[in-house]
Protein backbone atom coordinates (compact mmCIF):
# COMPACT_ATOMS: atom_id res chain seq x y z
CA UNK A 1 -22.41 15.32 58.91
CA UNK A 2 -20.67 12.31 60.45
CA UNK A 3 -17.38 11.23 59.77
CA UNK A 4 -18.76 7.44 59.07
CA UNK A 5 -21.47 9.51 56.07
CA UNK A 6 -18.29 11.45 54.84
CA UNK A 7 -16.36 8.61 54.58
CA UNK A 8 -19.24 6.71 52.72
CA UNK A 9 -19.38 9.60 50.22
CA UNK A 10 -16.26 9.52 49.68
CA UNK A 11 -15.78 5.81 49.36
CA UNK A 12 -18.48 6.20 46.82
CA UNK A 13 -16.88 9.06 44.85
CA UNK A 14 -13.75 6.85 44.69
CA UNK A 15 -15.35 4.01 43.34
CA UNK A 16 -16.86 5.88 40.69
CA UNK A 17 -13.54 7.54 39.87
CA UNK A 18 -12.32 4.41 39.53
CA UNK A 19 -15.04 3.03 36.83
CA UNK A 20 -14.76 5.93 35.12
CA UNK A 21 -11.15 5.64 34.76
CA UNK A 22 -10.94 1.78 33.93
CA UNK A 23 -13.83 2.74 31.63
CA UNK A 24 -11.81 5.55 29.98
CA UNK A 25 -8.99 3.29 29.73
CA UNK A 26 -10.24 0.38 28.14
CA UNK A 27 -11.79 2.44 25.48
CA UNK A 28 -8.40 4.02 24.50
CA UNK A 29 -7.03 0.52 24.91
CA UNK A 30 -9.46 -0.51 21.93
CA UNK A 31 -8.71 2.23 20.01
CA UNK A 32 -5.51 1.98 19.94
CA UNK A 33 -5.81 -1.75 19.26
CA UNK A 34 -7.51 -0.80 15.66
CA UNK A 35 -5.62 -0.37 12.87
CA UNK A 36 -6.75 1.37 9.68
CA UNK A 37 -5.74 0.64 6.21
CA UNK A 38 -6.71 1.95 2.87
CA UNK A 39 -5.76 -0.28 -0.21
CA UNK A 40 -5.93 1.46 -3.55
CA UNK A 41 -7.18 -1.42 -6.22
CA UNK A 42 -8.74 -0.84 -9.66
CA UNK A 43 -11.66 -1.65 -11.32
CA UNK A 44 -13.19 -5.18 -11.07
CA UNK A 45 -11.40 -5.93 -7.60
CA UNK A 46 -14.65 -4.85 -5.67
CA UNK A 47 -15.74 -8.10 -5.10
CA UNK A 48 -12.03 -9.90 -3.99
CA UNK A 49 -11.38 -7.83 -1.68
CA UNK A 50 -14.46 -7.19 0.09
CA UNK A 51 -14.64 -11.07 0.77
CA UNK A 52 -10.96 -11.09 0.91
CA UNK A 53 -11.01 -8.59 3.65
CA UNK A 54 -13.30 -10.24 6.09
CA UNK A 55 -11.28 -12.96 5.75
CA UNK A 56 -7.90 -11.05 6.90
CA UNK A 57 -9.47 -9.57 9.62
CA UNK A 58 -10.73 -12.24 11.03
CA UNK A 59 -7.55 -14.08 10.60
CA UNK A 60 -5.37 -11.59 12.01
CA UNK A 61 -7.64 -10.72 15.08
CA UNK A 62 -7.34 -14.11 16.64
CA UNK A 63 -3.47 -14.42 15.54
CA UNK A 64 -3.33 -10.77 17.47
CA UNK A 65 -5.77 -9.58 19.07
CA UNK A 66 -5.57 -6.00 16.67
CA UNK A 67 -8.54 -5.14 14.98
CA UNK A 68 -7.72 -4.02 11.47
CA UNK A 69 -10.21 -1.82 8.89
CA UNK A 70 -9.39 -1.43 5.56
CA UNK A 71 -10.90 1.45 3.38
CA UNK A 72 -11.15 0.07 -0.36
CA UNK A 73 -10.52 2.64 -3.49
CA UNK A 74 -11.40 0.88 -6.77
CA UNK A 75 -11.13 3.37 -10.37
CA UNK A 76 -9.03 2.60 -13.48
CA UNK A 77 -5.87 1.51 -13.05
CA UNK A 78 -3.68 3.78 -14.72
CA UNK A 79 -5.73 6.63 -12.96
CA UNK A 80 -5.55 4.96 -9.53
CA UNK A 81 -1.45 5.01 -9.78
CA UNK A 82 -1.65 8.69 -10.82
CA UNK A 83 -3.94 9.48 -7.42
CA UNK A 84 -1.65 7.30 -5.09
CA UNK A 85 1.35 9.16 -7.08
CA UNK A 86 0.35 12.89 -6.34
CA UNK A 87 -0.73 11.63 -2.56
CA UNK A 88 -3.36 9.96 -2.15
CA UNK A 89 -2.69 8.30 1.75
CA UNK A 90 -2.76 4.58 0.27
CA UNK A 91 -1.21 2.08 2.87
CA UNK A 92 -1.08 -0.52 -0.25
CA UNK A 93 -1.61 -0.58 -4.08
CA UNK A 94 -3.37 -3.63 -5.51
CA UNK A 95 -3.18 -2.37 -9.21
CA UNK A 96 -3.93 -3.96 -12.51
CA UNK A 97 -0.22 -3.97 -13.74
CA UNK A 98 3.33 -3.50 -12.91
CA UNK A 99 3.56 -0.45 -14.72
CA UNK A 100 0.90 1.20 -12.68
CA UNK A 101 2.51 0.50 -9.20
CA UNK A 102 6.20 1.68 -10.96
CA UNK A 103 4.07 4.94 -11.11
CA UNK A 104 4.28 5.00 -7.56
CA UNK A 105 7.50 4.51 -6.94
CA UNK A 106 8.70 6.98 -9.58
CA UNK A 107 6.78 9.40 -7.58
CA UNK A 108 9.04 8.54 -4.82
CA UNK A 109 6.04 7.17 -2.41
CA UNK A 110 7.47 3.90 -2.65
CA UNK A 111 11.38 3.34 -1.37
CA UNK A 112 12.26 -0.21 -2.88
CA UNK A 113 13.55 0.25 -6.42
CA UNK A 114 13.18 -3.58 -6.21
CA UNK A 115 9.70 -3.96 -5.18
CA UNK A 116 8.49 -6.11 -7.24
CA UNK A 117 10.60 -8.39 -5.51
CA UNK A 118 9.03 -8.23 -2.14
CA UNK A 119 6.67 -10.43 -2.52
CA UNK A 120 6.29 -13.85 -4.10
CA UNK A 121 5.91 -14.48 -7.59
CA UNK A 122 6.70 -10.60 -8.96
CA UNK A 123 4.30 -9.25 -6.34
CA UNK A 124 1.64 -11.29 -8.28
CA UNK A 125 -0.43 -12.71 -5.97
CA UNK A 126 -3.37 -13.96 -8.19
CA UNK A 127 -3.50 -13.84 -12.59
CA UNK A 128 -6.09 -13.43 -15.02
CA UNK A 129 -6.31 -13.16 -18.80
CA UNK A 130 -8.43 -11.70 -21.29
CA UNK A 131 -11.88 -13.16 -22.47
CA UNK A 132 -14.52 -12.11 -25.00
CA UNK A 133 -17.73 -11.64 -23.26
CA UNK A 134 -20.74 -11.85 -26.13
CA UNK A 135 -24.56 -11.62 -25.83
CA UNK A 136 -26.24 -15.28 -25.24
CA UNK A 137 -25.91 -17.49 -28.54
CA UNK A 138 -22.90 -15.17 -29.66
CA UNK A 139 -25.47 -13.63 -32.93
CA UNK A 140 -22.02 -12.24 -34.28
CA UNK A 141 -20.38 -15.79 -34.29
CA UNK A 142 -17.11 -14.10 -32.46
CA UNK A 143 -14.45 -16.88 -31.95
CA UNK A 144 -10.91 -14.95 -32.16
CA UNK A 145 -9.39 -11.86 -32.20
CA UNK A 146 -10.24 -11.56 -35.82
CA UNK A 147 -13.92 -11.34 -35.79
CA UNK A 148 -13.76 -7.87 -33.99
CA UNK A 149 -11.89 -6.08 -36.07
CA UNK A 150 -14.67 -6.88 -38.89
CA UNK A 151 -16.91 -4.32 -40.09
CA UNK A 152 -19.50 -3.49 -38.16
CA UNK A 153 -18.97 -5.64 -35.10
CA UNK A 154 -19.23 -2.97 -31.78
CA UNK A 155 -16.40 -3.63 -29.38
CA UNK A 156 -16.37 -2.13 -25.81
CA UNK A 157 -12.94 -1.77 -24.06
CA UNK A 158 -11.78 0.37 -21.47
CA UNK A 159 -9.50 3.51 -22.41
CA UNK A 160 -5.35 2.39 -22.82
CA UNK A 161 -4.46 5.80 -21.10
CA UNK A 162 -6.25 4.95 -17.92
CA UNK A 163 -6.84 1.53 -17.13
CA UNK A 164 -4.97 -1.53 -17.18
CA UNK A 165 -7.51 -4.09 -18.10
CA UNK A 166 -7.20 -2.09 -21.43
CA UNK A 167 -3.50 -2.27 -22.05
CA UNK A 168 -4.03 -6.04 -21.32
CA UNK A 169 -6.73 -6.12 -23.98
CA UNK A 170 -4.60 -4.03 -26.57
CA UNK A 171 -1.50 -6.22 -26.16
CA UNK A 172 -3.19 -9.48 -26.69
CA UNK A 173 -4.61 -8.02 -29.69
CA UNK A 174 -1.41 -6.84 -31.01
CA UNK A 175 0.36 -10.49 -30.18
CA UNK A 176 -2.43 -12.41 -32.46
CA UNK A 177 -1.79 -10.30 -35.39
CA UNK A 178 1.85 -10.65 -34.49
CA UNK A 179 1.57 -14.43 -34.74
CA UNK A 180 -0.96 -14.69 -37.93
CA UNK A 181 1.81 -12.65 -39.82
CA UNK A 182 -0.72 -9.68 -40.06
CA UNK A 183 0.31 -5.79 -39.82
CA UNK A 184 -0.06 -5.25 -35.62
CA UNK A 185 -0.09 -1.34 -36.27
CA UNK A 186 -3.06 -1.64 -38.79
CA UNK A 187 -4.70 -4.80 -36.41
CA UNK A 188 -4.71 -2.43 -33.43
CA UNK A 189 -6.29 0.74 -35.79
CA UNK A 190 -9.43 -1.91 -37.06
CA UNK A 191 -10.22 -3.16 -34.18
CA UNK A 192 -10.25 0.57 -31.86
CA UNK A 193 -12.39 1.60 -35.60
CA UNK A 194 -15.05 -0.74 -34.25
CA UNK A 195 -15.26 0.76 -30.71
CA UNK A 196 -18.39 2.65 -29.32
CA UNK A 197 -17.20 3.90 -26.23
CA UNK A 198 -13.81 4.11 -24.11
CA UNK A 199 -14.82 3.99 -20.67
CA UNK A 200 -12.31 5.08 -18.30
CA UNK A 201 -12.03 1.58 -16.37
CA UNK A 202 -13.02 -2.12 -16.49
CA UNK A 203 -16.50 -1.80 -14.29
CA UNK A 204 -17.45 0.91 -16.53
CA UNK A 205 -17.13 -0.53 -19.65
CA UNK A 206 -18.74 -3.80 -18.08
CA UNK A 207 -21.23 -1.83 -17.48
CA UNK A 208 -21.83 -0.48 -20.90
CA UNK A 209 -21.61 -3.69 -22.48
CA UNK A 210 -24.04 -5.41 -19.62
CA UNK A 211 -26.10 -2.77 -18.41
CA UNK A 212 -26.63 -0.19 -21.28
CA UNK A 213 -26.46 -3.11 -23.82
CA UNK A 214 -24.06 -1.61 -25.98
CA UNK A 215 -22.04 -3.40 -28.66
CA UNK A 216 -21.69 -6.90 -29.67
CA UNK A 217 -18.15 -7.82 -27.36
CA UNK A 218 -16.62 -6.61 -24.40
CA UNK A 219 -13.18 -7.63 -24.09
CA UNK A 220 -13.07 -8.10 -20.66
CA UNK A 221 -10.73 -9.38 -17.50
CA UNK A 222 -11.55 -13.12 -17.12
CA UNK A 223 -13.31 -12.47 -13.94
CA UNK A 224 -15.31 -9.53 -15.38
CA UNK A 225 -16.80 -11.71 -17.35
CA UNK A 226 -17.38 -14.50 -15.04
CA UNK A 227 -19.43 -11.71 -12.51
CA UNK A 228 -21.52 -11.33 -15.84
CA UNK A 229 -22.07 -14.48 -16.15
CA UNK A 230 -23.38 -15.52 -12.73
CA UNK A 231 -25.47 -12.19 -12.73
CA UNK A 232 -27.44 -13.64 -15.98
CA UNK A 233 -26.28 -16.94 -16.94
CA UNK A 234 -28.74 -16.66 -19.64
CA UNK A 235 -27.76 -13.33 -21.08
CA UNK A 236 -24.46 -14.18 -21.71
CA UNK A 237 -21.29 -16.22 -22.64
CA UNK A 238 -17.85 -16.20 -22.75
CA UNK A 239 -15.54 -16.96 -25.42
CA UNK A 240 -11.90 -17.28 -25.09
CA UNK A 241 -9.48 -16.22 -27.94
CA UNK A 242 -7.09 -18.68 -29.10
CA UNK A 243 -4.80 -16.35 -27.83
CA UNK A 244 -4.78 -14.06 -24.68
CA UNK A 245 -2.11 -12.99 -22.47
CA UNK A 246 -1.28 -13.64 -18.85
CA UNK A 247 -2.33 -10.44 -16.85
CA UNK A 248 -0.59 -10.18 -13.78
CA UNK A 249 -2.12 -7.88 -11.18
CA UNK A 250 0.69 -6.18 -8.82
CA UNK A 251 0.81 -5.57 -5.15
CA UNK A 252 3.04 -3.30 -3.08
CA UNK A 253 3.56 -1.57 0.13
CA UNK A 254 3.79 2.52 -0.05
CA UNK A 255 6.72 3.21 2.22
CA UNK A 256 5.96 7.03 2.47
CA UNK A 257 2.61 5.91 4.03
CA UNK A 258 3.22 3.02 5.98
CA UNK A 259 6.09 4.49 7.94
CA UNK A 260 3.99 7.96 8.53
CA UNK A 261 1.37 6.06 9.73
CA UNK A 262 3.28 3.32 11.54
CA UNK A 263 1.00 0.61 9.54
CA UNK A 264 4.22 -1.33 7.70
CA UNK A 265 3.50 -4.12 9.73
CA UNK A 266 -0.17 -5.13 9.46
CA UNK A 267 0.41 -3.82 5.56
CA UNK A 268 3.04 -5.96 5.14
CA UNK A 269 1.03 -9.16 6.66
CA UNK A 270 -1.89 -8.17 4.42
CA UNK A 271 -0.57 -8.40 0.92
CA UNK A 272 1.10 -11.32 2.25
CA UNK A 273 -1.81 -13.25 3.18
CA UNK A 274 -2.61 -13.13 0.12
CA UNK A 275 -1.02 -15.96 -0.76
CA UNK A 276 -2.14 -18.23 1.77
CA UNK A 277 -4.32 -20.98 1.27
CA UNK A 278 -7.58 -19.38 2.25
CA UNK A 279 -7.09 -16.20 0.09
CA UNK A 280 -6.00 -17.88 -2.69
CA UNK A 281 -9.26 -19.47 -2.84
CA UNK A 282 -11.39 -16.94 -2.09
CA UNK A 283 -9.32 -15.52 -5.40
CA UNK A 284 -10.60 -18.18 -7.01
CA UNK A 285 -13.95 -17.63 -5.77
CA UNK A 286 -14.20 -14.45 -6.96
CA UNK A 287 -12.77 -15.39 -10.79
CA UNK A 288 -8.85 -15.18 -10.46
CA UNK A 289 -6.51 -17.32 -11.05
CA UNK A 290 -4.67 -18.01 -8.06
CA UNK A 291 -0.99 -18.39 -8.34
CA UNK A 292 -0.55 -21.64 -6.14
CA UNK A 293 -1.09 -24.32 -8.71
CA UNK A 294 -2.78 -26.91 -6.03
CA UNK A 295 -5.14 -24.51 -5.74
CA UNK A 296 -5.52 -23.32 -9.19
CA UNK A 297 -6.09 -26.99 -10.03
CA UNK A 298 -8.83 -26.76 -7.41
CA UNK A 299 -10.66 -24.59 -10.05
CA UNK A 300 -9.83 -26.41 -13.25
CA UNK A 301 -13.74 -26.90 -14.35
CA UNK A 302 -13.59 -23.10 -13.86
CA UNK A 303 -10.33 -21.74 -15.69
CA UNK A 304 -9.42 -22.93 -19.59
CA UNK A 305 -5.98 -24.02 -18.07
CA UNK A 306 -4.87 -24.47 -21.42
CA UNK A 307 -5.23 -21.35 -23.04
CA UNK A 308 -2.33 -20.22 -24.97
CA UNK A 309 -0.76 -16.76 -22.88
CA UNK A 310 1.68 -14.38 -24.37
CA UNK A 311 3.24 -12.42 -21.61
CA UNK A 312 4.41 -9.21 -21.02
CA UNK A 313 8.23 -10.17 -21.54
CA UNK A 314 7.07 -11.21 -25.13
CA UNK A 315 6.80 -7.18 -24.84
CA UNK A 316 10.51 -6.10 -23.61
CA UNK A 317 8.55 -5.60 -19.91
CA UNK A 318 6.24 -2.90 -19.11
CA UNK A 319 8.66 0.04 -19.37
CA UNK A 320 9.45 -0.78 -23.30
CA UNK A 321 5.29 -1.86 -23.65
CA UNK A 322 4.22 1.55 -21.96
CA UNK A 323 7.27 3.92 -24.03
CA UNK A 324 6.03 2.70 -27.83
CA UNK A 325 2.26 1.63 -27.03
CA UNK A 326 0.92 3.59 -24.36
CA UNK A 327 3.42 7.35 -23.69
CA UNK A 328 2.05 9.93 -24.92
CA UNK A 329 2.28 10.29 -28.71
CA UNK A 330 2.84 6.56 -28.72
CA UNK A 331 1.13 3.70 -31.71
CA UNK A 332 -2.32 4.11 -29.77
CA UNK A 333 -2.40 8.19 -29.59
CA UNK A 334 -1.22 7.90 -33.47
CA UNK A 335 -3.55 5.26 -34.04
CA UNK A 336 -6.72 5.86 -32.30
CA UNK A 337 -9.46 8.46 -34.10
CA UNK A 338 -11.90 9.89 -32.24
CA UNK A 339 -15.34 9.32 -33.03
């Protein structure tokens, strides 16, 4: 063979080397230019976040060029903290309460014994409250808190022990009876008389209520029932208490993950982008109340702005709520008969 063929060959041979290796390269360049996040939510989030995360990727692909793909986990509340708490690999908790995310750091999976104060506003990115969602022309005539604990009106409400819509729902119960001078002990034991079922999260009991038409109210996270709503705008309606309390979701970084993982970063700039301008109004998109008041104004033929909230300090905070409401043995396990 001629040198001049040979060399040809080999020229060849190089070149292809060559493709192969650029080739080989620029695919572990783009892997290693995707990062992978898994956020731990609860119930009714499903919605937010899927729209929410499109939203954040996008955004922080052109600010970085770093793909980013986050893995959503939605359940109840209270049973989503317990998961993340005996290690389940969640980069972030978006959970339904304070108490819930606490969990997680009593577990020891999150470092900051201050994290609440990590991120704006408590770590509260968006609010809600707690509506009545009825059947279309409200047949019952519900209009407050005292029309479910009537006989024979069927409540549905998630289960206090595991999800944090329902601890919501329980306390703004117990802070109208409270405030109308009625026994809150005996309040609480009428009103969990009158329910069917105790789903273990929000979604299911939505879907009791909406999908295997039980009862005659679900008490329900403001957004909940919106979803309803613009599902069948002609099966239902919603009918806000004249008192309710100001539920406020809570979002935090696990340290034990992050810093296996080597995620803190992108975490980090994903809970807090969700209090820029464009999340906060695809939270109000999606039924929440978002915590910048120019844009929660934006949504002001959406929200009853007026409502009157109780809060959870009206409580002592969530670690004197959860010890004499929610521990075990606590005024709902002494309350609360089984059906």
């Amino acid at each position: 063979m001629k040198n001049s063929t040979i060399t040809k060959i080999l020229a060849v041979v190089a070149i292809s080397l060559l493709f192969v290796s650029n080739a080989s390269a620029k695919a572990k360049e783009k892997k290693a230019k995707t990062v992978y996040l898994t956020n731990v939510s609860y119930d009714p989030t499903r919605e937010l976040y899927q729209a929410y995360n499109k939203a954040f990727t996008k955004y922080h692909f052109e600010k970085t060029g770093v793909n980013v793909e986050v893995s959503q986990s939605h359940g109840g509340s209270g049973k989503q903290a317990l998961e993340v708490a005996n290690g389940n690999d969640a980069d972030v908790v978006t959970l339904a309460l304070e108490w819930d995310v606490q969990a997680v750091a009593d577990a020891g999976r999150i470092y900051d014994k201050n994290w609440v104060k990590k991120f704006p506003l408590d770590s509260s990115p968006y609010t809600s409250t707690i509506v009545f969602l009825v059947r279309k022309g409200n047949p019952k005539n519900i209009k407050d808190w005292d029309d479910i604990v009537k006989p024979g009106i069927g409540v549905i409400t998630p289960n206090p022990k595991t999800s944090g819509g329902a601890r919501w729902n329980y306390l703004a119960a117990w802070a109208y009876a409270q405030r109308h001078n009625l026994d809150p002990k005996d309040f609480i034991k009428k009103l969990y008389k009158n329910v069917l079922v105790l789903d273990s999260g929000a979604r299911g009991a939505t879907n009791s209520f909406v999908q295997n038409k039980q009862g005659d109210v679900l008490l329900a996270w403001e957004n909940e029932a919106f979803l309803s709503i613009a599902e069948d705008p002609d099966g239902y309606e919603i009918i806000t208490p004249s008192i309710s309390i100001l539920a406020q979701p809570s979002v935090a970084i696990v340290d034990e993950v992050v810093d296996f993982k080597g995620t803190r970063k992108v975490a980090e700039e994903y809970l807090n982008y969700l209090y820029s301008e464009e999340a906060q109004r695809i939270e109000g998109q999606n039924f929440y109340r978002p915590s910048n008041p120019k844009i929660l104004n934006e949504f002001s033929n959406v929200f009853d702005l007026n409502v009157k909230l109780v809060t959870i300090n009206d409580f002592g905070g969530w670690a004197k709520a959860q010890k004499e409401h929610f521990a075990d043995g606590a005024i709902f396990d002494q309350i609360y008969e089984k059906k």
